[in-house]
PDB file of N, CA and C in Angstrom:
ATOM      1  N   UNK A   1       0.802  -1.165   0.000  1.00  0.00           N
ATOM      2  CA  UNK A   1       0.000   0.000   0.000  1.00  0.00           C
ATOM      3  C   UNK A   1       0.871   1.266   0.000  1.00  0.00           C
ATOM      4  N   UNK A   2       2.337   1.128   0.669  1.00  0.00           N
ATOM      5  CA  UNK A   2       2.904   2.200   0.696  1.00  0.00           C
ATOM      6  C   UNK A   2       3.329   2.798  -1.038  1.00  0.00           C
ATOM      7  N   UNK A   3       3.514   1.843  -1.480  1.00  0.00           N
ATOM      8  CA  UNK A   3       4.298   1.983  -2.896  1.00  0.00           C
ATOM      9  C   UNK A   3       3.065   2.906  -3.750  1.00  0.00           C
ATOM     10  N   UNK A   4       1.977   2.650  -3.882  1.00  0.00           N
ATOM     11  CA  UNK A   4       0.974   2.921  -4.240  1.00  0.00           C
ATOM     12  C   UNK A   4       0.646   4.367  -4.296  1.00  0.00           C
ATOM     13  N   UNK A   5       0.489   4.809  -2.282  1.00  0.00           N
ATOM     14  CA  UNK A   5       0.415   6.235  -2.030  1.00  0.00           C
ATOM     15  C   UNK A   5       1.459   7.154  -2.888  1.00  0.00           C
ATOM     16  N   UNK A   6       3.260   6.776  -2.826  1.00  0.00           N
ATOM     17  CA  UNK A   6       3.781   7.054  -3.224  1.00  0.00           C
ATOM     18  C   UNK A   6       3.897   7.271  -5.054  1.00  0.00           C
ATOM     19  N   UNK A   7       3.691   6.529  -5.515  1.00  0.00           N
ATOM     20  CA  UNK A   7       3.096   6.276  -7.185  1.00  0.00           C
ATOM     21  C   UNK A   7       2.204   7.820  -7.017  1.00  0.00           C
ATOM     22  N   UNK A   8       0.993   7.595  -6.472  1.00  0.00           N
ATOM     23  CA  UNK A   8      -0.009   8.427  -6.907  1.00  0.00           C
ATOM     24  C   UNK A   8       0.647   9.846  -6.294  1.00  0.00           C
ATOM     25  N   UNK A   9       1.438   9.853  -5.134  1.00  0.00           N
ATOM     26  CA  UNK A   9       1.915  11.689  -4.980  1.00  0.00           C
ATOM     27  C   UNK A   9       2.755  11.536  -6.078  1.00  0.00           C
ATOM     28  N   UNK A  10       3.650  10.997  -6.278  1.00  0.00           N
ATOM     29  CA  UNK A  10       3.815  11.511  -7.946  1.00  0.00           C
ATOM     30  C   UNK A  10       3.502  11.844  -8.940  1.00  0.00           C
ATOM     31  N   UNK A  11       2.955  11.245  -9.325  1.00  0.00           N
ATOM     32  CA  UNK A  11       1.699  11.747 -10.717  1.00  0.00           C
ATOM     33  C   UNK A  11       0.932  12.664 -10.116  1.00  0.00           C
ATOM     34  N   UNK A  12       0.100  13.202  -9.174  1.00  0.00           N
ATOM     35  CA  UNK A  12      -0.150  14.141  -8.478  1.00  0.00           C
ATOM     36  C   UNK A  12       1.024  15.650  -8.535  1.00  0.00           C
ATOM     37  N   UNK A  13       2.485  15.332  -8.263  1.00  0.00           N
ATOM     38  CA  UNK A  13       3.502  16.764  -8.473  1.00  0.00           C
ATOM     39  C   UNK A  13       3.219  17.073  -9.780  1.00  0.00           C
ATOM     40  N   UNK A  14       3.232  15.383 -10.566  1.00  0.00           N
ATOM     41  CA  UNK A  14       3.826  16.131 -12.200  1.00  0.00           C
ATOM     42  C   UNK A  14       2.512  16.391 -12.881  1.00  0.00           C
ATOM     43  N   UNK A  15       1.370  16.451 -12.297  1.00  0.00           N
ATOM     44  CA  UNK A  15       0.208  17.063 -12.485  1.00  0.00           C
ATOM     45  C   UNK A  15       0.501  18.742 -12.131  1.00  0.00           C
ATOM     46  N   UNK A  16       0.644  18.905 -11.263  1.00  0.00           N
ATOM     47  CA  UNK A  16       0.220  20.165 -10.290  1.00  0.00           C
ATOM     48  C   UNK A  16       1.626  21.071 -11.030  1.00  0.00           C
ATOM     49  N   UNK A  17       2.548  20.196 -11.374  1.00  0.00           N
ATOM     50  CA  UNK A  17       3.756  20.901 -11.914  1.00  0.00           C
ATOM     51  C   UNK A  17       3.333  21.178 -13.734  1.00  0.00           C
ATOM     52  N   UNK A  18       2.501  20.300 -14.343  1.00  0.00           N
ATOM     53  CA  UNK A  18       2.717  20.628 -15.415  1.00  0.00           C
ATOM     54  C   UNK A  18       1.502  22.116 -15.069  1.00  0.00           C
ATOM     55  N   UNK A  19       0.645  21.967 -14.477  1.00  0.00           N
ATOM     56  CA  UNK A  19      -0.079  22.823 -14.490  1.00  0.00           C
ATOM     57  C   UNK A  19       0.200  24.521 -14.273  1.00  0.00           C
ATOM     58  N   UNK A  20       0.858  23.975 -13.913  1.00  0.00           N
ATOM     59  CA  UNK A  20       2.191  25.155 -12.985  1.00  0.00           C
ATOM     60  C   UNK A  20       2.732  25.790 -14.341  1.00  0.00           C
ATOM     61  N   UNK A  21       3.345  24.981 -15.244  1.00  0.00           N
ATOM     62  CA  UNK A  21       4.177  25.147 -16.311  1.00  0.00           C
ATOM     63  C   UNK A  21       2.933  25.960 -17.216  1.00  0.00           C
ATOM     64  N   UNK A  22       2.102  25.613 -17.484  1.00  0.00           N
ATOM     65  CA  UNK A  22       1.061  26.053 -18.309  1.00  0.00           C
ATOM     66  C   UNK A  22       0.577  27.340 -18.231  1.00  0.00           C
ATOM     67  N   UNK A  23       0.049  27.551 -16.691  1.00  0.00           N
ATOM     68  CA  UNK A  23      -0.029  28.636 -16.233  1.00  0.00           C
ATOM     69  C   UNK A  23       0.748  29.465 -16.332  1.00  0.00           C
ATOM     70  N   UNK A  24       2.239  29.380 -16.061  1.00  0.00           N
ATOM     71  CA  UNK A  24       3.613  29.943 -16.286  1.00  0.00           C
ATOM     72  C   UNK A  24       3.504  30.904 -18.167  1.00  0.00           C
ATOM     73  N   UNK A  25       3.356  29.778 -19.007  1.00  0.00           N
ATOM     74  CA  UNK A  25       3.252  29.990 -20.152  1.00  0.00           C
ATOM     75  C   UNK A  25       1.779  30.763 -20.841  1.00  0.00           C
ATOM     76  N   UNK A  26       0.936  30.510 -20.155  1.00  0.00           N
ATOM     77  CA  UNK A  26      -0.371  31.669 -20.511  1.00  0.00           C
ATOM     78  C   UNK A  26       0.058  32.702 -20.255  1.00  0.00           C
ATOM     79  N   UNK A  27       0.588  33.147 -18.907  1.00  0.00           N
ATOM     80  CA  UNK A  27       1.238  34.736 -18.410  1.00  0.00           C
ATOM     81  C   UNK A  27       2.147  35.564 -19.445  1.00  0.00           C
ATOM     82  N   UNK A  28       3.172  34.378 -19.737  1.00  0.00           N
ATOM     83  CA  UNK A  28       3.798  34.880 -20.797  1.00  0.00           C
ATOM     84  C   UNK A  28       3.379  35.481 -22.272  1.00  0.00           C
ATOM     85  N   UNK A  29       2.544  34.481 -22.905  1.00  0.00           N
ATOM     86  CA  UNK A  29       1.720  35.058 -23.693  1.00  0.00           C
ATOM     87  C   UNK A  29       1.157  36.211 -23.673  1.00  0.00           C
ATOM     88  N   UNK A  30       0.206  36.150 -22.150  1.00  0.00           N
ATOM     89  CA  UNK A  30      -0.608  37.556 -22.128  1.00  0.00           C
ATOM     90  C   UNK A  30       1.050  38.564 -21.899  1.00  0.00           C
ATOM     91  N   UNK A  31       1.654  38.970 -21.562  1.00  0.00           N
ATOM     92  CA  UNK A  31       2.928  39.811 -21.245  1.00  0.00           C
ATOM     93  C   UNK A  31       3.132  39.823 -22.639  1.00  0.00           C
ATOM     94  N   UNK A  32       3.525  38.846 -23.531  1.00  0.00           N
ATOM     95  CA  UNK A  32       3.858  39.093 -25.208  1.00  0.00           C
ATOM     96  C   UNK A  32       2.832  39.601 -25.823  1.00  0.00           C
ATOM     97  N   UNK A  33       1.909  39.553 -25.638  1.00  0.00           N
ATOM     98  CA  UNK A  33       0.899  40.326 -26.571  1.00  0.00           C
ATOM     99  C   UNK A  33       0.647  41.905 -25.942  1.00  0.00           C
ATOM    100  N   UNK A  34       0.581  42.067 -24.696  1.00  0.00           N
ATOM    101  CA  UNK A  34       0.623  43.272 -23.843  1.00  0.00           C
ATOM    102  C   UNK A  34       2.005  44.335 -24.652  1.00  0.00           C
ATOM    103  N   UNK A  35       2.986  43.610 -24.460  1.00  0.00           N
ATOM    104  CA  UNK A  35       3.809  44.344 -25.237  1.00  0.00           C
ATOM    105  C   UNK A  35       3.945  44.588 -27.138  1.00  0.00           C
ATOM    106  N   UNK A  36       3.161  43.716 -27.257  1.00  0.00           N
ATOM    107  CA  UNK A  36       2.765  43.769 -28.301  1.00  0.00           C
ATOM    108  C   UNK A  36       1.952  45.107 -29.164  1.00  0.00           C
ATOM    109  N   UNK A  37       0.935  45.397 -28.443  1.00  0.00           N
ATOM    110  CA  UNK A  37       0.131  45.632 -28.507  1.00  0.00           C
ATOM    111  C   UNK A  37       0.623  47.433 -27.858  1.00  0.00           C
ATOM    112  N   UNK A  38       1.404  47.793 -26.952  1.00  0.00           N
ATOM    113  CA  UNK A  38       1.706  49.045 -26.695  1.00  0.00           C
ATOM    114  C   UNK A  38       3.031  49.277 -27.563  1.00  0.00           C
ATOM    115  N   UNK A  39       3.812  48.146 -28.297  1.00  0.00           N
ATOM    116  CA  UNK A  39       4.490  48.502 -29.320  1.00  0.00           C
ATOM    117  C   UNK A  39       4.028  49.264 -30.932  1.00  0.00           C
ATOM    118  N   UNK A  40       2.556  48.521 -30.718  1.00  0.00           N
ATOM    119  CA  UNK A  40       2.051  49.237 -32.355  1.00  0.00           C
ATOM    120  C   UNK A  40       1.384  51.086 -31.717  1.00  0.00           C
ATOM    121  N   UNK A  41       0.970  50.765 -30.442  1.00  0.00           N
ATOM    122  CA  UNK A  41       0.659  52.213 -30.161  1.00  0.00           C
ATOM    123  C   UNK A  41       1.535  52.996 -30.260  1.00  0.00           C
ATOM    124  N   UNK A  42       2.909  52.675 -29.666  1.00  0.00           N
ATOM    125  CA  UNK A  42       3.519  53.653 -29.822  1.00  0.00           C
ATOM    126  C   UNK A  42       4.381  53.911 -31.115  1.00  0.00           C
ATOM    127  N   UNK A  43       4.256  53.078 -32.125  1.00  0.00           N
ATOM    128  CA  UNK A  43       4.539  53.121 -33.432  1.00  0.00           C
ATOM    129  C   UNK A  43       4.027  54.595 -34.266  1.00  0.00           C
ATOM    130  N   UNK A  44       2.325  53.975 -33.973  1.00  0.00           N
ATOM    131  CA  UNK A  44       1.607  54.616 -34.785  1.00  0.00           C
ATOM    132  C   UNK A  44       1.672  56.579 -34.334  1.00  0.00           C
ATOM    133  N   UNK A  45       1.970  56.376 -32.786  1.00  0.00           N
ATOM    134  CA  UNK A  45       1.523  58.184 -32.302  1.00  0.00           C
ATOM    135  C   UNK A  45       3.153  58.606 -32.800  1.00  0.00           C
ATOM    136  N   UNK A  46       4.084  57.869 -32.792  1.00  0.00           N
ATOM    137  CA  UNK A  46       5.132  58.638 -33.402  1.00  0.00           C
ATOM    138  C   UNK A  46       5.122  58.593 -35.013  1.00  0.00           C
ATOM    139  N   UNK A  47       4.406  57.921 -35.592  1.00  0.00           N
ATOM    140  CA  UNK A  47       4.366  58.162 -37.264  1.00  0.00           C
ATOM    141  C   UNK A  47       2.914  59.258 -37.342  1.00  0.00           C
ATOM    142  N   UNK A  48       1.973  59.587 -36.561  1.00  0.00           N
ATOM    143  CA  UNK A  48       1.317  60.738 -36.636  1.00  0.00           C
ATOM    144  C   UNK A  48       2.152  62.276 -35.876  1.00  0.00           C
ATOM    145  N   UNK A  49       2.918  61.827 -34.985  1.00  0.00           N
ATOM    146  CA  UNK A  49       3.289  62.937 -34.601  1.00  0.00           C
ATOM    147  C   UNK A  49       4.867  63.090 -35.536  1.00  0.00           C
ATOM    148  N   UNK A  50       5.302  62.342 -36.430  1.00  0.00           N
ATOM    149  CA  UNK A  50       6.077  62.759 -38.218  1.00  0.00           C
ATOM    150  C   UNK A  50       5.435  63.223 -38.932  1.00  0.00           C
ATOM    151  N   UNK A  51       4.052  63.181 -38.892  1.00  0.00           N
ATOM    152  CA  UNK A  51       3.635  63.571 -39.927  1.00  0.00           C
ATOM    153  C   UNK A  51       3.129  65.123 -39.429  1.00  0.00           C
ATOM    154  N   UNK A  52       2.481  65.563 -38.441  1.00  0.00           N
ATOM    155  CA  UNK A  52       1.862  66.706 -37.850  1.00  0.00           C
ATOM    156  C   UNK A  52       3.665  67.442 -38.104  1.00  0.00           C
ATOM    157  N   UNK A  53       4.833  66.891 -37.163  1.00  0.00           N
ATOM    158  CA  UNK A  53       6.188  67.684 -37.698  1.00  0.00           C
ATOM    159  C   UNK A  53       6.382  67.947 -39.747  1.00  0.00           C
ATOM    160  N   UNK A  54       6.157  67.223 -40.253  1.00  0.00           N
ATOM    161  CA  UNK A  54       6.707  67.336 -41.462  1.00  0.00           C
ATOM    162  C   UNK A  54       5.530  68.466 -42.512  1.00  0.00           C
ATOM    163  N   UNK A  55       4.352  68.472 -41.687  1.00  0.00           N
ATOM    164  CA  UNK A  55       3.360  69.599 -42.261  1.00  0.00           C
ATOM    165  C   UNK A  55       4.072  70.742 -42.098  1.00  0.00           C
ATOM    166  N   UNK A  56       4.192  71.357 -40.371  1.00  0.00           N
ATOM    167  CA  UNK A  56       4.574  72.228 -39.804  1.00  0.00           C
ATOM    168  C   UNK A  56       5.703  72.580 -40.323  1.00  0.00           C
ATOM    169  N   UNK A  57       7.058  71.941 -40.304  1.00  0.00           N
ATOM    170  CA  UNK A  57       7.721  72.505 -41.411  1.00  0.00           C
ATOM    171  C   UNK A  57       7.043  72.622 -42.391  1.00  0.00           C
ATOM    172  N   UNK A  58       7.011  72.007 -43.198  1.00  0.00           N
ATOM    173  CA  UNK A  58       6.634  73.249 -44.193  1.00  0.00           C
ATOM    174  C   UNK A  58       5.585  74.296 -44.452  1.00  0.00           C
ATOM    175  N   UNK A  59       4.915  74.389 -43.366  1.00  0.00           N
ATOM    176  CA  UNK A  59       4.304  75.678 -43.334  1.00  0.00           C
ATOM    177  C   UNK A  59       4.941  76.382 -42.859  1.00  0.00           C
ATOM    178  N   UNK A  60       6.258  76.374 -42.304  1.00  0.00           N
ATOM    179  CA  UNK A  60       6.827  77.623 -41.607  1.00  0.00           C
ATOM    180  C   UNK A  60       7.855  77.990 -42.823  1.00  0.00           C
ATOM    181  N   UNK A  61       8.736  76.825 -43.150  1.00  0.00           N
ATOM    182  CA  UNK A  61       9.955  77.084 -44.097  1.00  0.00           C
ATOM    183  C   UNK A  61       9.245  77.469 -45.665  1.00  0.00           C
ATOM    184  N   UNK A  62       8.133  77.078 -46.175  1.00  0.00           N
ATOM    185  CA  UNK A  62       7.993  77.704 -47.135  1.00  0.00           C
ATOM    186  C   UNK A  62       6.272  78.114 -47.633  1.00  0.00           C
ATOM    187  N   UNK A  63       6.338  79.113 -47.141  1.00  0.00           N
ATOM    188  CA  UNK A  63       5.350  79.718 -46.647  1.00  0.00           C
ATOM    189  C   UNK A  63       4.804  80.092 -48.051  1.00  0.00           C
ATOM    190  N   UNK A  64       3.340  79.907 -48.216  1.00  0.00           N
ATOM    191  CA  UNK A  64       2.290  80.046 -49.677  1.00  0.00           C
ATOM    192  C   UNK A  64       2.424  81.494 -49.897  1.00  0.00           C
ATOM    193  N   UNK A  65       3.190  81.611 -51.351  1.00  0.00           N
ATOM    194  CA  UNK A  65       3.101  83.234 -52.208  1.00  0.00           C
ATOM    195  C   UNK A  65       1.926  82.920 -52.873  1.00  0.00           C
ATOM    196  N   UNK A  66       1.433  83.787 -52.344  1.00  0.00           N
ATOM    197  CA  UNK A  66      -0.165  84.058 -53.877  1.00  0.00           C
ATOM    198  C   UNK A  66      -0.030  84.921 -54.732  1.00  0.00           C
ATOM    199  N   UNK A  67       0.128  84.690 -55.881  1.00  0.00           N
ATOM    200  CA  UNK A  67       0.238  85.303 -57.209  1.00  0.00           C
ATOM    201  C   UNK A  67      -1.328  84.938 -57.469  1.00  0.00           C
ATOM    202  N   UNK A  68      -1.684  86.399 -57.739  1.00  0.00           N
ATOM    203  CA  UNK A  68      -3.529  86.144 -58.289  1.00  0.00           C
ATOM    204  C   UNK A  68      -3.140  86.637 -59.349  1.00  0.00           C
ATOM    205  N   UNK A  69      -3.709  85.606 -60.386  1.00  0.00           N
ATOM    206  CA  UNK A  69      -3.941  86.001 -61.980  1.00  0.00           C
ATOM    207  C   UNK A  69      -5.358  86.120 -62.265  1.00  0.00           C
ATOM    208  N   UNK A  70      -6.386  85.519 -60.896  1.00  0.00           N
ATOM    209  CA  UNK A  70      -7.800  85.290 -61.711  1.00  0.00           C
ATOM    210  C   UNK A  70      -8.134  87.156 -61.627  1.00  0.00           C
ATOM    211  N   UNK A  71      -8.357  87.089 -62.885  1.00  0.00           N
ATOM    212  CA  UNK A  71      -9.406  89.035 -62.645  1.00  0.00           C
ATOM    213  C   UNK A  71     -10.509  88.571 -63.390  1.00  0.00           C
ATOM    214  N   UNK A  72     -11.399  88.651 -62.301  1.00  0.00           N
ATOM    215  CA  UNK A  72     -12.979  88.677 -63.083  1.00  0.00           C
ATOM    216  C   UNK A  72     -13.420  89.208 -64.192  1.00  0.00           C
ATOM    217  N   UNK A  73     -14.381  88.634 -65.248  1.00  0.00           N
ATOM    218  CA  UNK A  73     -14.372  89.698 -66.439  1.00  0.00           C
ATOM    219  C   UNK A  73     -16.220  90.004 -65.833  1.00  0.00           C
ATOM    220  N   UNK A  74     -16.606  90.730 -66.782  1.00  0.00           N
ATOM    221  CA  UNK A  74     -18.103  91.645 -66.257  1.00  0.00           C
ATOM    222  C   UNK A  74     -18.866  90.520 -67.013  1.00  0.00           C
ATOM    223  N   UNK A  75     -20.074  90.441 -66.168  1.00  0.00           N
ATOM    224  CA  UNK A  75     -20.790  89.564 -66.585  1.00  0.00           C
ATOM    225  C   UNK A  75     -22.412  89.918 -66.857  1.00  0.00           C
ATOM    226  N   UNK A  76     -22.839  89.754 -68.139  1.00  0.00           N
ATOM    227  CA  UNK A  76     -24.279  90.126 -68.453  1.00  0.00           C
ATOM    228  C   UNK A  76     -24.797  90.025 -67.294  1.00  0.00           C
ATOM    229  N   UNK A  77     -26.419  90.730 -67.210  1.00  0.00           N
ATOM    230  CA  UNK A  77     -27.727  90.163 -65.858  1.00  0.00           C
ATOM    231  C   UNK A  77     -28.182  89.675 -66.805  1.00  0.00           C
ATOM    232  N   UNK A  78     -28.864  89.085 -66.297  1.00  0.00           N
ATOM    233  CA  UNK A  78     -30.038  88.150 -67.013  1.00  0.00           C
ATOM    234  C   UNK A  78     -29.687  87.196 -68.234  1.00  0.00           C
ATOM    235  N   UNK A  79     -28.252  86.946 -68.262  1.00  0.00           N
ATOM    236  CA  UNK A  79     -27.637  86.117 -68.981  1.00  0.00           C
ATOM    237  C   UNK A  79     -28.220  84.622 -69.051  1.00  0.00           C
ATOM    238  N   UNK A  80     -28.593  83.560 -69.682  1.00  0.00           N
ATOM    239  CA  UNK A  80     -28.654  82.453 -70.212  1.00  0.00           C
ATOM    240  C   UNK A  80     -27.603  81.510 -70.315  1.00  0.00           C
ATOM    241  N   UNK A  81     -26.191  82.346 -70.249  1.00  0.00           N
ATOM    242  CA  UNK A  81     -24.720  82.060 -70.531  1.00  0.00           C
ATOM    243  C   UNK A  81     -24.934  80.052 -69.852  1.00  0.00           C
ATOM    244  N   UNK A  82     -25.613  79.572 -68.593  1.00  0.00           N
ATOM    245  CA  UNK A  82     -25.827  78.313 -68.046  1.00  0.00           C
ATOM    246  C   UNK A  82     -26.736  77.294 -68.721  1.00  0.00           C
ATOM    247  N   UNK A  83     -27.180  78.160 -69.683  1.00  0.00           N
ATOM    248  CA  UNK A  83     -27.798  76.943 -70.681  1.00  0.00           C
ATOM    249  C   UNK A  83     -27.520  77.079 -72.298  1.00  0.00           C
ATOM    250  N   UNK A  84     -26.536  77.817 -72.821  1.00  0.00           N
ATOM    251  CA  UNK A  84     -26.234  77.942 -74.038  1.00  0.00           C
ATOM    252  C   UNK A  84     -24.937  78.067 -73.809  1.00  0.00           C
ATOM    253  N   UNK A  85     -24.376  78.156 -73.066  1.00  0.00           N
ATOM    254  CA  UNK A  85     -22.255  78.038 -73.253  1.00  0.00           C
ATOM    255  C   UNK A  85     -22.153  79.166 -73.977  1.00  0.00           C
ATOM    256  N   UNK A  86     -21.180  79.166 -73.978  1.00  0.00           N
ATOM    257  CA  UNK A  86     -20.499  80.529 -74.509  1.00  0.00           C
ATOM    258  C   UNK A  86     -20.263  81.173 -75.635  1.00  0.00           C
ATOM    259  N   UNK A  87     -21.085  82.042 -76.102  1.00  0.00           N
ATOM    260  CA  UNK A  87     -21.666  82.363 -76.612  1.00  0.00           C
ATOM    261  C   UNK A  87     -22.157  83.638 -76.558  1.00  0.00           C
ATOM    262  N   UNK A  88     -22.616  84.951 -78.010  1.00  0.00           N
ATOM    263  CA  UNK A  88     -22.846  85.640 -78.036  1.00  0.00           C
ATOM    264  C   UNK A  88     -24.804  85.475 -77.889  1.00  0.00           C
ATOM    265  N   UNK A  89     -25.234  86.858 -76.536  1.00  0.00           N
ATOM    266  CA  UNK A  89     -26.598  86.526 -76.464  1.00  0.00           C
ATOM    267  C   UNK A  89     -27.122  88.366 -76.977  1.00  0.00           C
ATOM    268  N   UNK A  90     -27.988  88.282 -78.404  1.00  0.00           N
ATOM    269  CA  UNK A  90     -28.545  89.037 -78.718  1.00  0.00           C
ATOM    270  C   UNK A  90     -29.486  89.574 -78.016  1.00  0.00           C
ATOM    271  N   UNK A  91     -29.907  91.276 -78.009  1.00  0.00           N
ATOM    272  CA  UNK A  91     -30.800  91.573 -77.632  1.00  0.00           C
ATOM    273  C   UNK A  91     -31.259  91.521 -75.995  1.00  0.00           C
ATOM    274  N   UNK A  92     -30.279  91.072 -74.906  1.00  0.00           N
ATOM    275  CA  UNK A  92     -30.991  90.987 -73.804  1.00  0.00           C
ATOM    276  C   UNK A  92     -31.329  89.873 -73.845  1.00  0.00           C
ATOM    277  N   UNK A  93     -31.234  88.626 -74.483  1.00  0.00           N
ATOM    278  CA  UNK A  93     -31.831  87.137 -74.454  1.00  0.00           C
ATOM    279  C   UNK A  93     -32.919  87.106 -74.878  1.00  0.00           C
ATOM    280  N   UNK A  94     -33.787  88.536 -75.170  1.00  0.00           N
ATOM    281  CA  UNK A  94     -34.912  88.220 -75.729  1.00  0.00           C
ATOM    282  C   UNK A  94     -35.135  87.515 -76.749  1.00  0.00           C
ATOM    283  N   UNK A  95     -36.201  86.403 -77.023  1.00  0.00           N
ATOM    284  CA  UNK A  95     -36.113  85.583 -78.409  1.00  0.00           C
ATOM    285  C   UNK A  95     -37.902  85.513 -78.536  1.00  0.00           C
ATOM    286  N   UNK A  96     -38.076  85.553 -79.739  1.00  0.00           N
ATOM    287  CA  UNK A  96     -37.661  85.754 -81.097  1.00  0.00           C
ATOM    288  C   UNK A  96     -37.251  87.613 -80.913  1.00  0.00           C
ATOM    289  N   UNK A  97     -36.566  88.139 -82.129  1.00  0.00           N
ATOM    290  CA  UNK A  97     -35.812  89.070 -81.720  1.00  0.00           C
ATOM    291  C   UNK A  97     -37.020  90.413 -81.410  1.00  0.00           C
ATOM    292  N   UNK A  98     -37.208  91.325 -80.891  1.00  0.00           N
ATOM    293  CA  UNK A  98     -38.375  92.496 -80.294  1.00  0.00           C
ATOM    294  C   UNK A  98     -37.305  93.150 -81.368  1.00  0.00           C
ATOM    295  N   UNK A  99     -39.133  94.458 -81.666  1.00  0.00           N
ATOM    296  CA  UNK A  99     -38.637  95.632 -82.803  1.00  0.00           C
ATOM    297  C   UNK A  99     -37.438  96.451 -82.476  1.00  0.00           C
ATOM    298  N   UNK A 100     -37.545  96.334 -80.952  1.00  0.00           N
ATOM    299  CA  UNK A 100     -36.598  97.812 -80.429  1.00  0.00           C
ATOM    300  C   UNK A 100     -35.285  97.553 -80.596  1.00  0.00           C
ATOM    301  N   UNK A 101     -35.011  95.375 -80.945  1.00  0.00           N
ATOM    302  CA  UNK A 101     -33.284  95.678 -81.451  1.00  0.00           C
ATOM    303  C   UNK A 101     -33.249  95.837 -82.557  1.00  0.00           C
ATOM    304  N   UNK A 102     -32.263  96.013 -82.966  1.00  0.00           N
ATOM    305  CA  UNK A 102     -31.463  96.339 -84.114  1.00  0.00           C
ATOM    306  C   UNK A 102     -30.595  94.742 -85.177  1.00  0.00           C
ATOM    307  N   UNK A 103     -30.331  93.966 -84.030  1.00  0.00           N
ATOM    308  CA  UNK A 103     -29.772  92.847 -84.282  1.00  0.00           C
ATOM    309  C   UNK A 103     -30.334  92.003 -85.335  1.00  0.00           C
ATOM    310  N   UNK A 104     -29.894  91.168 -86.634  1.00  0.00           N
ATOM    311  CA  UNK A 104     -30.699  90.591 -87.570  1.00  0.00           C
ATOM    312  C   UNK A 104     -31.540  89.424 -86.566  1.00  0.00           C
ATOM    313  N   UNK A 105     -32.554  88.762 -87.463  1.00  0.00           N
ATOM    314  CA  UNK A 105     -33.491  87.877 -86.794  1.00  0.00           C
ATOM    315  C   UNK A 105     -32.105  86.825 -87.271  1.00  0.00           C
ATOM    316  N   UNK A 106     -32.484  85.897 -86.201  1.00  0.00           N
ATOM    317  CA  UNK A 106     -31.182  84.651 -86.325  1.00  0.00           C
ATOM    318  C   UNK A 106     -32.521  83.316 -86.897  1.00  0.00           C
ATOM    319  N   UNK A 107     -31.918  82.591 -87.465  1.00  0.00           N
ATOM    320  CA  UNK A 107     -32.500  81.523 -87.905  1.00  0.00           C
ATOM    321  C   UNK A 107     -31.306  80.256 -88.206  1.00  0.00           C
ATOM    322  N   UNK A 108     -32.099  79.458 -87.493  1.00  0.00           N
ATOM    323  CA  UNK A 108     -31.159  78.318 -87.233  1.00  0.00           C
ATOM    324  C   UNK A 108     -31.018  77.140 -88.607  1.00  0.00           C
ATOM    325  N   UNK A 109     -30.325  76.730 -88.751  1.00  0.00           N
ATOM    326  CA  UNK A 109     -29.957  75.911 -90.166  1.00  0.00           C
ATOM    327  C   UNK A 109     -29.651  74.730 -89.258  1.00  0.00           C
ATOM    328  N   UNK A 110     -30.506  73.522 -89.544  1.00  0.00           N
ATOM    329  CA  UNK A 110     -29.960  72.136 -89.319  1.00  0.00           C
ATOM    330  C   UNK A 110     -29.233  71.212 -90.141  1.00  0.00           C
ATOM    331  N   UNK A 111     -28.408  70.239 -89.666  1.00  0.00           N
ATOM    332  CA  UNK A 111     -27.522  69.723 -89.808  1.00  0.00           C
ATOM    333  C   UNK A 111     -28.606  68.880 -90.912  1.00  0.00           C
ATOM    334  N   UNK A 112     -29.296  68.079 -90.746  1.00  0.00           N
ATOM    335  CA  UNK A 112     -30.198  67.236 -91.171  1.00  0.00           C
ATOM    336  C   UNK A 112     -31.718  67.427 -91.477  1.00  0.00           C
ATOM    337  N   UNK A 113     -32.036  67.309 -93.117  1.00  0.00           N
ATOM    338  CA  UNK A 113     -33.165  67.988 -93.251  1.00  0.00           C
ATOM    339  C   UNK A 113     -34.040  66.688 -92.390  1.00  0.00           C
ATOM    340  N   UNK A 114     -35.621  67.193 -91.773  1.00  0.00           N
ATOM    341  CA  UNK A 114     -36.150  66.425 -91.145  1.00  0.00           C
ATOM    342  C   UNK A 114     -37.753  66.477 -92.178  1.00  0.00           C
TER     343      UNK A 114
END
């Protein structure tokens, strides 16, 4: 009977020991991924805080010259110019042409007799 007790506290340590070992090795894991995981954080806030530096220079070192070329040209009232493109508009847009212009009557020529 003695041999027996003895048998079974053995297999009993190398129970309680592998368990031991296992446990040992989950910790580790969680610790490797922990560091893991505050390695990509701090990756990423120093490749945003390169990039916030590499704006800032260059807004300081080369600072926007504005050369304005746009000069507005004068633009009819009551222009049509948004549905006929560009283009000369007789008369004030009035159509068919009123007595009071001067402008010939326009008459349109198609491409294709119909």
């Amino acid at each position: 009977m003695g041999e027996k007790d003895v048998e079974k506290a053995l297999i009993e340590d190398a129970e309680k020991d592998q368990k031991a070992i296992d446990e040992e090795i989950q910790k580790q894991k969680k610790k490797q991924a922990l560091m893991d995981n505050i390695g990509v954080a701090v990756a990423m806030t120093a490749m945003v805080l390169l990039a916030i530096l590499i704006v800032v220079l260059k807004i300081v070192m080369f600072p926007d010259e504005k050369a304005i070329t746009f000069i507005p040209l004068k633009q009819q009232v009551s222009s049509a110019i948004r549905y006929t493109g560009n283009g000369f508009i007789p008369c004030k847009g009035v159509v068919p042409t009123p007595s009071w212009c001067d402008f010939p009557a326009y008459s349109a020529k198609m491409n294709r007799p119909y």
